[in-house]
Protein backbone atom coordinates (compact mmCIF):
# COMPACT_ATOMS: atom_id res chain seq x y z
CA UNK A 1 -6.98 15.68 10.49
CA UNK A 2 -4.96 16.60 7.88
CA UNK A 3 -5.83 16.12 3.97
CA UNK A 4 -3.63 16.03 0.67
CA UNK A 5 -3.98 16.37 -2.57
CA UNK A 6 -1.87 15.31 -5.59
CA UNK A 7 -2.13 17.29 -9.08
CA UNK A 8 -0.39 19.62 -12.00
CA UNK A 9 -0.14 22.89 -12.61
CA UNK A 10 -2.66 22.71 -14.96
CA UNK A 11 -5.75 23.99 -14.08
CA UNK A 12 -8.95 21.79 -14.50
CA UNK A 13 -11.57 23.63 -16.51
CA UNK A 14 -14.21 22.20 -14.62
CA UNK A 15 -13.03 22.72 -10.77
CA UNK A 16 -11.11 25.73 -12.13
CA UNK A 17 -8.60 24.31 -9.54
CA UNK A 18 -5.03 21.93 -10.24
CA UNK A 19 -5.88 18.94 -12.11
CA UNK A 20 -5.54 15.89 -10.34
CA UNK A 21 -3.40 13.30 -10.71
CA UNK A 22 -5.72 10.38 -11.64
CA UNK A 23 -7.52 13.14 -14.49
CA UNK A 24 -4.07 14.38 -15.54
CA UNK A 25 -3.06 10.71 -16.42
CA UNK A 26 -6.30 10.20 -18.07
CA UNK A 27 -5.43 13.33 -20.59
CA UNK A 28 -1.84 11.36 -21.45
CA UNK A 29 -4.78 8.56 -22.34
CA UNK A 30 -6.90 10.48 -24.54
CA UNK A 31 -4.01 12.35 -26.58
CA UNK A 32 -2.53 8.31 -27.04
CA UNK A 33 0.44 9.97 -25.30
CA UNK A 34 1.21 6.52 -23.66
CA UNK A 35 2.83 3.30 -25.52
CA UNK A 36 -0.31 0.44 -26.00
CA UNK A 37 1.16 -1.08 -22.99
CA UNK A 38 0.64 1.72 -21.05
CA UNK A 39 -2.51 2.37 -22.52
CA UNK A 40 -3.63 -1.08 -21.42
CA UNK A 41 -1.86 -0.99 -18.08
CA UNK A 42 -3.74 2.51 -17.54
CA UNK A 43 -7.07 0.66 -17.80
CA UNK A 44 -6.06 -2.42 -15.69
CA UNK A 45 -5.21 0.18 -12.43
CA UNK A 46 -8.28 2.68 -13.62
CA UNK A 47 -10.48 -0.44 -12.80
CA UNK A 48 -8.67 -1.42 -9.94
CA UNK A 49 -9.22 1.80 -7.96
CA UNK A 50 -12.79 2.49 -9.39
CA UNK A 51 -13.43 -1.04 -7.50
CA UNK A 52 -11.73 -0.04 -4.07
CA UNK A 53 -11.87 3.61 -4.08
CA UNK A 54 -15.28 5.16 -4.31
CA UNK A 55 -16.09 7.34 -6.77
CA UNK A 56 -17.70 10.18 -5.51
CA UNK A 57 -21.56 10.37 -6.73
CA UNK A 58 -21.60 13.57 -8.15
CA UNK A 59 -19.23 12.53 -11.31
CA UNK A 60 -21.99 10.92 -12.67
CA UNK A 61 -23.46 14.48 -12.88
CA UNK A 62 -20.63 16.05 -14.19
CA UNK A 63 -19.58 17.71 -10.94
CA UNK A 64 -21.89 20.50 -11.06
CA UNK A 65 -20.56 21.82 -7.99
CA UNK A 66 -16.65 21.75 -9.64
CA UNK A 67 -15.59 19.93 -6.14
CA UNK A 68 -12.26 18.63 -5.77
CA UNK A 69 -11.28 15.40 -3.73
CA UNK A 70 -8.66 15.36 -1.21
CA UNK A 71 -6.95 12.19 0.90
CA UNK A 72 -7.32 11.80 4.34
CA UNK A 73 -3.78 11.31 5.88
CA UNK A 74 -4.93 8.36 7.43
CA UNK A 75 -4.27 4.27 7.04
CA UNK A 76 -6.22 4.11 4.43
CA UNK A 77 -6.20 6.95 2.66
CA UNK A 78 -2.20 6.83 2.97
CA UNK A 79 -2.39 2.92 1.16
CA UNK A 80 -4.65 3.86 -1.59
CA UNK A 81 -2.37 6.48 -2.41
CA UNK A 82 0.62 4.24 -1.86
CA UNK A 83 -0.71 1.89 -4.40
CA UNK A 84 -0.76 4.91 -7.00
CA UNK A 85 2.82 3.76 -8.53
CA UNK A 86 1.51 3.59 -12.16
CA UNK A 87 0.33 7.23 -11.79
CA UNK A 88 3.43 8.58 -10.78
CA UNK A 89 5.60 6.90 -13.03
CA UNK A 90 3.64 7.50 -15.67
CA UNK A 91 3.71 11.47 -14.60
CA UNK A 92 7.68 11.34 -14.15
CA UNK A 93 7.94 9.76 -17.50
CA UNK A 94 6.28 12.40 -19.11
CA UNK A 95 7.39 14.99 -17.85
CA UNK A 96 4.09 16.34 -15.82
CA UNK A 97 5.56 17.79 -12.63
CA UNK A 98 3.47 17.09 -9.90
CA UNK A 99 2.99 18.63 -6.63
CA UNK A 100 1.37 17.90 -3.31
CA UNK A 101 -0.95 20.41 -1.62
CA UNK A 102 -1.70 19.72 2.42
CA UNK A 103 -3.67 21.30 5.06
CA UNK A 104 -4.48 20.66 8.41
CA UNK A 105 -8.55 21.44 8.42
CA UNK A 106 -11.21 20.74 5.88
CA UNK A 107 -10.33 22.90 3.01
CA UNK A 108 -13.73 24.03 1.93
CA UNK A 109 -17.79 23.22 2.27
CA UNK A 110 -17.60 18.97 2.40
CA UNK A 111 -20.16 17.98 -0.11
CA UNK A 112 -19.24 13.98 -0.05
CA UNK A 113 -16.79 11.75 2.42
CA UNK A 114 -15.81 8.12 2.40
CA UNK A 115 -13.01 6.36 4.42
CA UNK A 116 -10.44 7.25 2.11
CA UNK A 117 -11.35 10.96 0.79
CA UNK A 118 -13.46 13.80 1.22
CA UNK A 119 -14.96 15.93 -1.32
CA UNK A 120 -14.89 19.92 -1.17
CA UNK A 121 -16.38 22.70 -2.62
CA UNK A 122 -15.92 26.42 -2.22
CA UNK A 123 -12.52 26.55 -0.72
CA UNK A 124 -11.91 28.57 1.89
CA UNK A 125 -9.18 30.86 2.32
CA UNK A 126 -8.66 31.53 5.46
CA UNK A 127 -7.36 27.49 5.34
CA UNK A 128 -3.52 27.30 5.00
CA UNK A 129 -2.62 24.92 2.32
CA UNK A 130 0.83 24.11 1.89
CA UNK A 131 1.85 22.80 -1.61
CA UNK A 132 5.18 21.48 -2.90
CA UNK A 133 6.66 19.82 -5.78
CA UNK A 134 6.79 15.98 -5.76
């Protein structure tokens, strides 16, 4: 199978890996980067996917294992990440480049998996990932 993951440059202080796309968006939040409508619009899709997309358990902890989540190129993890428009436009309107990082084997030690994701930790380097800009 292969699995993708779509992020910054920027790396994450906690994963000490490129933030995510969902986290990077969520920074534009908290410096009020965004318009109100935006702001609100934000919050209406951050409940939306925290209803259909399960969030990994070990947030609640603070990821103290600084995993990073990655999509399964499959149906569904292909339509949640289809359904991500808000994220991207918000990205491409502020100017955070984004890129796209693939491989074709599970990146690192799997610490959580759902239809839609899997979790890693420890990435292993031996795996090729391929990244490219957006």
């Amino acid at each position: 199978m292969t699995y993708f993951r779509v992020h910054t440059a920027d790396i994450a202080y906690i994963t000490q890996q490129p933030r995510g796309l969902f986290t990077a968006i969520g920074k534009l939040v908290d410096a009020k980067t965004l318009t109100e409508e935006e702001t609100a619009e934000y919050w209406k899709n951050r409940e939306y996917f925290e209803k259909v997309l399960p969030v990994p358990p070990f947030y609640e902890q603070g990821n103290p294992d600084h995993a990073t989540t990655w999509f399964k190129d499959s149906p569904q993890g292909n339509d949640i990440y289809d359904q991500m428009d808000f994220y991207r436009s918000m990205a491409k309107k502020y100017g955070l480049k984004l890129y796209i990082s693939r491989c074709d084997e599970v990146p690192g030690e799997v610490i959580y998996e759902d239809d839609f994701q899997i979790a890693v930790k420890n990435l292993n380097p031996s795996v090729a990932i391929e990244t490219k800009e957006l």
